[in-house]
N, C-alpha and C. Protein backbone atom coordinates (compact mmCIF):
# COMPACT_ATOMS: atom_id res chain seq x y z
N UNK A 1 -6.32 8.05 -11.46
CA UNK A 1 -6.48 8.64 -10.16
C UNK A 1 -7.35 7.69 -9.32
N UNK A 2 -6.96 6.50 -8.21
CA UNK A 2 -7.52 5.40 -7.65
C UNK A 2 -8.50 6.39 -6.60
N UNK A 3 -9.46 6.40 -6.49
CA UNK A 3 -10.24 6.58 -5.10
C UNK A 3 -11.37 5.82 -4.36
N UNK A 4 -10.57 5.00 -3.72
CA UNK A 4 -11.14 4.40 -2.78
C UNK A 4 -12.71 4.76 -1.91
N UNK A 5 -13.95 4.44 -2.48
CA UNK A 5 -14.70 4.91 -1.73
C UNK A 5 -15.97 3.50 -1.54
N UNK A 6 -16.99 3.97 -0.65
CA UNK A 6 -17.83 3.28 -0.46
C UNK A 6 -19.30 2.76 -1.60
N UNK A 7 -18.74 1.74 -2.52
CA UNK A 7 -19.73 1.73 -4.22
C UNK A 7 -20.88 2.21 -3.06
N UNK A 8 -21.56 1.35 -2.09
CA UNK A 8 -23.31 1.60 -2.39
C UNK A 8 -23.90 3.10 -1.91
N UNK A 9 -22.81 3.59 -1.61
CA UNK A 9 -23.27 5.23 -1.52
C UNK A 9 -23.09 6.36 -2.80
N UNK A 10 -24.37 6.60 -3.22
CA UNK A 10 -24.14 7.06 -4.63
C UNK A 10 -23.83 8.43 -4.65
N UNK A 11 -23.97 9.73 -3.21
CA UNK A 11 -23.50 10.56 -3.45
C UNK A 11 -22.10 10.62 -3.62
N UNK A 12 -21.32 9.50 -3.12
CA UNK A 12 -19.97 9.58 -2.70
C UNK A 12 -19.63 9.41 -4.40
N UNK A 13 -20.11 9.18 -5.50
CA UNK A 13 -19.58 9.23 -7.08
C UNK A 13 -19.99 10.64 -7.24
N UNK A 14 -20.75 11.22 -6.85
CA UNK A 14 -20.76 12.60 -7.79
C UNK A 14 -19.55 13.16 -6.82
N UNK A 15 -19.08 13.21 -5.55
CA UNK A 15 -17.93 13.38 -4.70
C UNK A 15 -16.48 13.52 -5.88
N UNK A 16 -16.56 12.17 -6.32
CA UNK A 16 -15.54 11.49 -7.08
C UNK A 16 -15.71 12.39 -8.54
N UNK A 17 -16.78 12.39 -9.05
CA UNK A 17 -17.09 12.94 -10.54
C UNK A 17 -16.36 14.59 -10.20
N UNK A 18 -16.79 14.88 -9.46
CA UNK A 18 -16.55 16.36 -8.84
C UNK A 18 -14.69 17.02 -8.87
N UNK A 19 -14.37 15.45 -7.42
CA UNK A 19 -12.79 16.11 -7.98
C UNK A 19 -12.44 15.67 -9.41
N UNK A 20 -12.79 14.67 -9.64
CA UNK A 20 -12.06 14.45 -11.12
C UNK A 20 -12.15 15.74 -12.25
N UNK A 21 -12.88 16.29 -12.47
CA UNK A 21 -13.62 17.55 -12.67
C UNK A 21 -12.76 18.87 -12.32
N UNK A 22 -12.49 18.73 -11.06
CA UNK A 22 -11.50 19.79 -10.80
C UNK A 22 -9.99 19.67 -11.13
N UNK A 23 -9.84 18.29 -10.86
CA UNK A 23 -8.13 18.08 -10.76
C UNK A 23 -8.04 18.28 -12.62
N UNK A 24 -8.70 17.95 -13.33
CA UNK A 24 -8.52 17.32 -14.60
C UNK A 24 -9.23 18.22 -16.01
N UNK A 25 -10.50 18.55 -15.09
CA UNK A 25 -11.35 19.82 -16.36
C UNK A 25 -12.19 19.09 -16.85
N UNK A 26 -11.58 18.12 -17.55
CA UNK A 26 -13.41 16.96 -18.19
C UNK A 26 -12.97 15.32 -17.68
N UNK A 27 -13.90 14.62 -17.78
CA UNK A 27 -13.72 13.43 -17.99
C UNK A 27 -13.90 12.77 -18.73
N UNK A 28 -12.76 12.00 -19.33
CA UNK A 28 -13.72 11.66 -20.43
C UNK A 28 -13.47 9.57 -20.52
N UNK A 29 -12.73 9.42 -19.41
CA UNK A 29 -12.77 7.83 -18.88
C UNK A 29 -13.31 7.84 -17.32
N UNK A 30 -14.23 6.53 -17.40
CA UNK A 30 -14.47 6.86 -16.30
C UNK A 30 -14.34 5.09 -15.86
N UNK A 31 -13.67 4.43 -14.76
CA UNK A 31 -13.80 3.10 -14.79
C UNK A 31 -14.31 2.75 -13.20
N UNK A 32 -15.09 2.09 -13.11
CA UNK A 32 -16.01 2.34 -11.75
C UNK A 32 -15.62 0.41 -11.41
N UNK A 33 -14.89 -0.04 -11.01
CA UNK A 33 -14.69 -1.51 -10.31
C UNK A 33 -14.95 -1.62 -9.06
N UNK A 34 -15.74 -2.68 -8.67
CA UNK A 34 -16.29 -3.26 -7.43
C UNK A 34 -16.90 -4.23 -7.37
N UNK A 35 -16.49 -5.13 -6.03
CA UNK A 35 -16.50 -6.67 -6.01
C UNK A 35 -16.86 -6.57 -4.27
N UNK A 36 -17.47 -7.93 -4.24
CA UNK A 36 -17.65 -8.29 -2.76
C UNK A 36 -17.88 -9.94 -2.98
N UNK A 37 -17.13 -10.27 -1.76
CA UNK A 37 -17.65 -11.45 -1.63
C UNK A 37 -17.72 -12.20 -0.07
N UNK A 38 -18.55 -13.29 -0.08
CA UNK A 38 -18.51 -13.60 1.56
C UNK A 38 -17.77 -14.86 1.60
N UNK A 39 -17.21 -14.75 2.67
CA UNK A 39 -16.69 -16.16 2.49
C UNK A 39 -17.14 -17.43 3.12
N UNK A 40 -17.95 -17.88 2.76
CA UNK A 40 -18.66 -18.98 2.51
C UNK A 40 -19.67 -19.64 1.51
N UNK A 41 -19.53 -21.28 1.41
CA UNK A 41 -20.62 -21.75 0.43
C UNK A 41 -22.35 -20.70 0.22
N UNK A 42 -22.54 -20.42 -0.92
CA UNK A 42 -23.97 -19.78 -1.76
C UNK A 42 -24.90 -20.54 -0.78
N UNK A 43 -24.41 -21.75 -1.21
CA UNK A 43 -25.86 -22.78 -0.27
C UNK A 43 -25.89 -22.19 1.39
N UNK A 44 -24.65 -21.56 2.29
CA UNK A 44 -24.51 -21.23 3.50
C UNK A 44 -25.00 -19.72 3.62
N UNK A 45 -25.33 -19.13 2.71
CA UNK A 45 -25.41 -17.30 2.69
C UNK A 45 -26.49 -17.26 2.76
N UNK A 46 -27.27 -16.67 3.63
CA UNK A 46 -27.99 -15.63 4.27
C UNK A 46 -28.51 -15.11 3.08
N UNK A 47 -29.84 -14.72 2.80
CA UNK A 47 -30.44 -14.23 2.00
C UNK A 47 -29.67 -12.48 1.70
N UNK A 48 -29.51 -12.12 2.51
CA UNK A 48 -29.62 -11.03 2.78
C UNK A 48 -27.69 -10.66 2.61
N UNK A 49 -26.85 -11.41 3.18
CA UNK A 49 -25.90 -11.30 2.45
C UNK A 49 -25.73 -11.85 0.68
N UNK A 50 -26.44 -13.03 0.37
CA UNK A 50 -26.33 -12.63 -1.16
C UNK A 50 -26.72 -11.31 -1.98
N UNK A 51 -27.79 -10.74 -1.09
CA UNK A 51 -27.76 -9.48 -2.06
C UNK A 51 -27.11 -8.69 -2.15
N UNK A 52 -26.53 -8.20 -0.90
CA UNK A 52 -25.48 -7.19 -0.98
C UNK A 52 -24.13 -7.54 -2.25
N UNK A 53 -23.87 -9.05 -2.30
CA UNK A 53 -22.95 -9.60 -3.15
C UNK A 53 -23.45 -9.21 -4.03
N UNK A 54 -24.54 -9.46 -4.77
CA UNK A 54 -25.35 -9.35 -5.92
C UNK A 54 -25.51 -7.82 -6.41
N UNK A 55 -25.51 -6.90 -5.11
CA UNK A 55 -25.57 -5.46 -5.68
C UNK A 55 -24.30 -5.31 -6.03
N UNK A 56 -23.35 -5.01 -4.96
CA UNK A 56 -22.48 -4.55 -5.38
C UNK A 56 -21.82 -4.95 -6.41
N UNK A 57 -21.30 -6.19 -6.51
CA UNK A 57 -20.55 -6.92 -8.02
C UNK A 57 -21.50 -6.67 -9.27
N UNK A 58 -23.14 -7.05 -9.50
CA UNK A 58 -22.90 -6.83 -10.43
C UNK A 58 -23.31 -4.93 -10.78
């Protein structure tokens, strides 16, 4: 069941935990993937955009 949501908002997973929960009764896989990246050279990024890279991926 794909749902597209926003990783760095953490209520939006119990959102997700919730329907899964309803549509389904338990969970018992849960696979959470998310990636970001900027496009440009590490040496060119903004402090402040590496972190966001850094949160979200790892």
């Amino acid at each position: 069941m794909p749902h597209p949501c926003d990783y760095v908002e953490f209520c939006i997973h119990l959102g997700v935990q919730q329907l899964a929960a309803s549509k389904f009764g338990t969970m018992d896989i849960l696979i959470n993937n998310a990636g970001l990246t900027r496009d440009m050279r590490i040496t060119k990024m903004a402090v402040e955009d590496w972190e966001v890279v850094v949160d979200i991926t790892l």
